[in-house]
N, C-alpha and C. Protein backbone atom coordinates (compact mmCIF):
# COMPACT_ATOMS: atom_id res chain seq x y z
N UNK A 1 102.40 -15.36 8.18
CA UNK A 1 101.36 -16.35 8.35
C UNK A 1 100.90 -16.42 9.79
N UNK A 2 101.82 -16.23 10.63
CA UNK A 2 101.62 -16.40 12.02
C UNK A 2 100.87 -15.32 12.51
N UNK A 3 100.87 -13.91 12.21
CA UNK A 3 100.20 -12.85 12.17
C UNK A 3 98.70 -12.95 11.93
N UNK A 4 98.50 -13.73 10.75
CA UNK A 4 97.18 -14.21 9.88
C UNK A 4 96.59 -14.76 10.77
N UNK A 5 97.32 -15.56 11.57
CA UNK A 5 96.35 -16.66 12.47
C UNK A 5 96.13 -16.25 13.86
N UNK A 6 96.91 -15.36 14.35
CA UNK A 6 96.71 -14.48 15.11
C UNK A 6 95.34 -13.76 15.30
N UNK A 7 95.33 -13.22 13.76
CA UNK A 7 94.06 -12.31 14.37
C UNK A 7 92.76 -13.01 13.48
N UNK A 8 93.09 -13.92 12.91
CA UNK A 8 91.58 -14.82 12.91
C UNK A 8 91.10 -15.59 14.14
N UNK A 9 92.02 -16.42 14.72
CA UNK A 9 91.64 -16.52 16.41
C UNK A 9 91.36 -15.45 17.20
N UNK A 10 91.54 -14.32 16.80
CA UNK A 10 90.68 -13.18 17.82
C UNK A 10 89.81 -13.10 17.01
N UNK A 11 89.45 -12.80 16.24
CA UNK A 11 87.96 -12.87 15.50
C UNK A 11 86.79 -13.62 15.77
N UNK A 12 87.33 -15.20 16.17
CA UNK A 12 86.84 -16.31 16.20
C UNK A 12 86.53 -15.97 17.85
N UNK A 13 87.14 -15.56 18.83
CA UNK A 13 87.48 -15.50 20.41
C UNK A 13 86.17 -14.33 20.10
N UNK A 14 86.66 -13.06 19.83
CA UNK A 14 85.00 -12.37 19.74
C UNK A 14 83.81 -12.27 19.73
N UNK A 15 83.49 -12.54 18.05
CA UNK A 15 82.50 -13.34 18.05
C UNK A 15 81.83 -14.51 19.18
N UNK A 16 82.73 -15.52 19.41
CA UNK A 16 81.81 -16.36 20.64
C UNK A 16 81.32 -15.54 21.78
N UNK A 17 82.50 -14.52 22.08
CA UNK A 17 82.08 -13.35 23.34
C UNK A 17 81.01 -13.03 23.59
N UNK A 18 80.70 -12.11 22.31
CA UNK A 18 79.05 -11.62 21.91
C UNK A 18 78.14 -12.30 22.07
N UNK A 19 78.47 -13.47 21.87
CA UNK A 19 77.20 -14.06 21.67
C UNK A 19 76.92 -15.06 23.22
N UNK A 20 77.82 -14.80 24.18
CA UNK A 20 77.72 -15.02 25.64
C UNK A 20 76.40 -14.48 26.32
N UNK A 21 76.53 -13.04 25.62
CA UNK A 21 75.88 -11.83 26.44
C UNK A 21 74.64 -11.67 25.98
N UNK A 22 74.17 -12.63 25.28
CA UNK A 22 72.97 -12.85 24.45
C UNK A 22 71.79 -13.07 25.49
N UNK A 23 70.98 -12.82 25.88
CA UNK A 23 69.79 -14.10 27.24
C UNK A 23 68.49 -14.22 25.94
N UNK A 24 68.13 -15.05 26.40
CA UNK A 24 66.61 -15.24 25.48
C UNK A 24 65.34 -15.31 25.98
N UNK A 25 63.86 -14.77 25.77
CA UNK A 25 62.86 -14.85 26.36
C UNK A 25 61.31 -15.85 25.14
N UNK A 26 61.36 -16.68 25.76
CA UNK A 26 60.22 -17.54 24.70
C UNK A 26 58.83 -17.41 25.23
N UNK A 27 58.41 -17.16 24.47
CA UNK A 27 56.83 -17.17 24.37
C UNK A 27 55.97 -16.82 23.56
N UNK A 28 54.49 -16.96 23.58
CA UNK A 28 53.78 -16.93 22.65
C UNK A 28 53.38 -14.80 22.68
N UNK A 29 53.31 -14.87 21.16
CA UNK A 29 52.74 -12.69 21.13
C UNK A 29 51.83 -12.72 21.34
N UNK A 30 51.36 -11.48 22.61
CA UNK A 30 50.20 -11.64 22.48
C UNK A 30 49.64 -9.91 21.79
N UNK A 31 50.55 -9.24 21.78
CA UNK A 31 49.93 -8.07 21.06
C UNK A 31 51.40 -7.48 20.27
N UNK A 32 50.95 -6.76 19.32
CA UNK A 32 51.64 -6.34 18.56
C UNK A 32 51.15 -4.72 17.98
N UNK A 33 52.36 -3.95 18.21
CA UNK A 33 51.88 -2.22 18.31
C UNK A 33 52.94 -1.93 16.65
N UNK A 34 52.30 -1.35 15.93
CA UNK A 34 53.60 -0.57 15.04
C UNK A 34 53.92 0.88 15.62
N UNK A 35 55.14 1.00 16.17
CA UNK A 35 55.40 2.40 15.45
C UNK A 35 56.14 2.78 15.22
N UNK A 36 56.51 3.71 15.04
CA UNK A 36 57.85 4.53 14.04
C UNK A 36 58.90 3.85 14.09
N UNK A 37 59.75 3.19 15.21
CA UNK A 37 61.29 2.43 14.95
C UNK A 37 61.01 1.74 14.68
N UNK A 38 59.41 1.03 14.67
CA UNK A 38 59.68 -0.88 14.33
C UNK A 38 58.16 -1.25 14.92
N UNK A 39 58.69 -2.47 15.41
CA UNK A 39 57.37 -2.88 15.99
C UNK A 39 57.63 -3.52 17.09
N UNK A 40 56.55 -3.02 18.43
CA UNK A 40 56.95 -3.36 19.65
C UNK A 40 55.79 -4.97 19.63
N UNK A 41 56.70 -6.02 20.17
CA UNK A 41 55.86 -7.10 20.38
C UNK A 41 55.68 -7.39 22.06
N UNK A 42 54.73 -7.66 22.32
CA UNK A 42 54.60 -8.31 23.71
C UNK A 42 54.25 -10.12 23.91
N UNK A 43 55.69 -10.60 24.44
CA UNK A 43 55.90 -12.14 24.38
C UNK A 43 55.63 -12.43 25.89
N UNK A 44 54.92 -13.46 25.95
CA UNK A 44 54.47 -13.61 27.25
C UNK A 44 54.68 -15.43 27.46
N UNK A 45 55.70 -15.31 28.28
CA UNK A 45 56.38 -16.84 28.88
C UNK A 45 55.57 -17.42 29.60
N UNK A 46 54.86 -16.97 30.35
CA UNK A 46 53.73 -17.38 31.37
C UNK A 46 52.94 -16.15 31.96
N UNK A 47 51.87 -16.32 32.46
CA UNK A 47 51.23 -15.21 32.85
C UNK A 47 51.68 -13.97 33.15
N UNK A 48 52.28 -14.42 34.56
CA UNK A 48 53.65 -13.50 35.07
C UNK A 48 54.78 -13.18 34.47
N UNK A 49 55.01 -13.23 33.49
CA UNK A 49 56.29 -12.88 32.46
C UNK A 49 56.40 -12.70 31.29
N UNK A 50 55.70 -11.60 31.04
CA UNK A 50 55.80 -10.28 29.72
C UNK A 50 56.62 -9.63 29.66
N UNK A 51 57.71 -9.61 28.63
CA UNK A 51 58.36 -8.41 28.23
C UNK A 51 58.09 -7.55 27.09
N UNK A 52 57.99 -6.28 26.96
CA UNK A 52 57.59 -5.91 25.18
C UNK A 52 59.54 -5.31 24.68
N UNK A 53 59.53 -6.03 23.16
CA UNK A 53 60.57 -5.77 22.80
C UNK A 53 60.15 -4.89 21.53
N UNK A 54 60.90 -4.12 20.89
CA UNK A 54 61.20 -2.95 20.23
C UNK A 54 62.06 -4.06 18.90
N UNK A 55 61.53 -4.26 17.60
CA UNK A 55 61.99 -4.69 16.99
C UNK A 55 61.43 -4.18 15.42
N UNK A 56 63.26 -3.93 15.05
CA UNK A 56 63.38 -3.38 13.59
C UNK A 56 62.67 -4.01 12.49
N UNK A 57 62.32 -3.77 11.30
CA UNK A 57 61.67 -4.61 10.44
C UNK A 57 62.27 -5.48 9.71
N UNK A 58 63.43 -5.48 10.08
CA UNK A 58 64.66 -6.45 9.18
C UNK A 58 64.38 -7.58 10.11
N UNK A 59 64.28 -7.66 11.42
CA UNK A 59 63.98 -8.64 12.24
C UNK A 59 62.52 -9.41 12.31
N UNK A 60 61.56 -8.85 11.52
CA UNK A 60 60.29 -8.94 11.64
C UNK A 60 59.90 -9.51 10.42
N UNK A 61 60.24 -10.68 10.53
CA UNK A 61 59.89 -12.08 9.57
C UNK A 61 58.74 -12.35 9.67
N UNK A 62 57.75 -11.67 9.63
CA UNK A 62 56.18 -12.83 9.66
C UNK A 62 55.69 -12.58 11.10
N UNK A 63 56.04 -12.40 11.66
CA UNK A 63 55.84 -12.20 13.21
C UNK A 63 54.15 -12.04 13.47
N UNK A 64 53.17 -13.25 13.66
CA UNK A 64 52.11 -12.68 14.24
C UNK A 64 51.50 -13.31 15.56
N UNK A 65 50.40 -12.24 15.87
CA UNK A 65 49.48 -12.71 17.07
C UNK A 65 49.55 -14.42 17.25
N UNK A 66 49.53 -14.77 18.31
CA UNK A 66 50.06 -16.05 18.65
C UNK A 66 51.03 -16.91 18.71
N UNK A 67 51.97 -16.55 17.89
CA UNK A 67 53.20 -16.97 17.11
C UNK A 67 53.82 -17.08 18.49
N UNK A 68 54.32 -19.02 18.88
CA UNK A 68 55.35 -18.92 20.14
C UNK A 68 56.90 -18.17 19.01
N UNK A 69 57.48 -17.56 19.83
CA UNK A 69 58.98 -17.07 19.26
C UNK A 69 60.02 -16.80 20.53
N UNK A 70 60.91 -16.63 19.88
CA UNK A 70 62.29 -16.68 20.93
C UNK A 70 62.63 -15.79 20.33
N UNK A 71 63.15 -14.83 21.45
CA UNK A 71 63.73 -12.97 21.42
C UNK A 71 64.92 -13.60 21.74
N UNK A 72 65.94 -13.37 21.17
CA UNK A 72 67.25 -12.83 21.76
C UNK A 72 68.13 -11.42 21.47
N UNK A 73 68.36 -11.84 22.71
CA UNK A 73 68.81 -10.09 23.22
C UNK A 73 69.77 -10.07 24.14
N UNK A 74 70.26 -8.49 23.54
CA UNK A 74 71.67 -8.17 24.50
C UNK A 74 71.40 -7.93 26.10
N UNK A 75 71.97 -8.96 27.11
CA UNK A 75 71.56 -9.04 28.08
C UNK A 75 72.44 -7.85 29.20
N UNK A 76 73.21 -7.49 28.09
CA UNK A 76 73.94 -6.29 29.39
C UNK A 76 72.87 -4.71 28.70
N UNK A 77 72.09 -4.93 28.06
CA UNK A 77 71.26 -3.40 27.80
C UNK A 77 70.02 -3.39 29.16
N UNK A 78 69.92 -2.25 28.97
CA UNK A 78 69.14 -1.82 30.23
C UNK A 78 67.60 -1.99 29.91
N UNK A 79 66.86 -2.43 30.70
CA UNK A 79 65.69 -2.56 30.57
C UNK A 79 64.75 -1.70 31.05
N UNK A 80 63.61 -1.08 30.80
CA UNK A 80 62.88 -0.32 30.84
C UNK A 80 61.84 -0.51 32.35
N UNK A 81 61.67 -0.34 33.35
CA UNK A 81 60.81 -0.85 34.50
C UNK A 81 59.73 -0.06 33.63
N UNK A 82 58.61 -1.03 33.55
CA UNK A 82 56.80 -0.35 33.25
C UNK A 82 56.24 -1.74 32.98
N UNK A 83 55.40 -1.82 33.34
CA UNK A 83 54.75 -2.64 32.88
C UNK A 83 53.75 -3.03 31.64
N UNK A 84 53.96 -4.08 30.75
CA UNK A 84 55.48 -4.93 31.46
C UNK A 84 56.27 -4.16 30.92
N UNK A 85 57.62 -4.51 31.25
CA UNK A 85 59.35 -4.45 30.67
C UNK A 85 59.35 -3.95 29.54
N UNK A 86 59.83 -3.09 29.14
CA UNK A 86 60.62 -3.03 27.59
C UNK A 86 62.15 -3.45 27.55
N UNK A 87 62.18 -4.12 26.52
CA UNK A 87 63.85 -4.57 26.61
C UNK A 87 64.10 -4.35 25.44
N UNK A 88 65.52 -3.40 25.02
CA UNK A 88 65.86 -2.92 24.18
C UNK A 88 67.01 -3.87 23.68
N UNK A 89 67.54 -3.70 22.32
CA UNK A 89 68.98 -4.46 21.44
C UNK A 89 68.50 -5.56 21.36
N UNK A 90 67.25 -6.20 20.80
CA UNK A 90 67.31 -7.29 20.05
C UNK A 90 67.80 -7.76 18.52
N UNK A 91 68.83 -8.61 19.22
CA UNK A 91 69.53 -9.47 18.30
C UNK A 91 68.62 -10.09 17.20
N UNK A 92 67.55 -11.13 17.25
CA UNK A 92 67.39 -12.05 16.33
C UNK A 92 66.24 -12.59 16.72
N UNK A 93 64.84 -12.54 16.05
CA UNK A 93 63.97 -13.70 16.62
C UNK A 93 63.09 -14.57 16.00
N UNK A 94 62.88 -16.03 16.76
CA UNK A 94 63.15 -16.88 15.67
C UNK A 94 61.55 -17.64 15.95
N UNK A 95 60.79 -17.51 14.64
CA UNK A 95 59.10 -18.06 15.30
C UNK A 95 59.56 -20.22 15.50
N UNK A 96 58.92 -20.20 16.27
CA UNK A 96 58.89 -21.85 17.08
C UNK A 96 58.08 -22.40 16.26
């Protein structure tokens, strides 16, 4: 039994881990590209702060032009310098 509880508290310790490393970017889409992996959206927080994210279609609930939404994403993946940003390993995103 003690074993059992052992490694459901690491399960439980994990999980929260992951989800540390999460950062999130909110804003309204202002363009939306399809192609082949998915669909790249461009969320724009304020003028100055566009990122375009790369997102699978399992993640792509309804997702349209205007739609404020919140990206979250793996904040230790590397980001793309171009303008703007591409930021890759999105987790989950959720329309506002």
């Amino acid at each position: 039994m003690k074993k059992i509880s052992t490694i459901i508290l690491l399960l439980i310790l994990a999980g929260c881990g992951s989800n540390n490393e999460l950062a999130t970017h909110t804003g309204n889409v202002t363009d939306l590209i399809e192609e082949e992996n998915g669909t790249r959206i461009f969320v724009e927080e304020s003028e100055d702060n566009t990122i375009a994210f790369l997102i699978t279609d399992d993640l792509n609930d309804g997702i349209e032009l205007d739609n404020n939404v919140t990206v979250y994403y793996d904040s230790t993946a590397m980001i793309e310098e171009s303008l703007p940003p591409n930021q890759g390993r999105v987790e989950r995103v959720e329309i506002n």
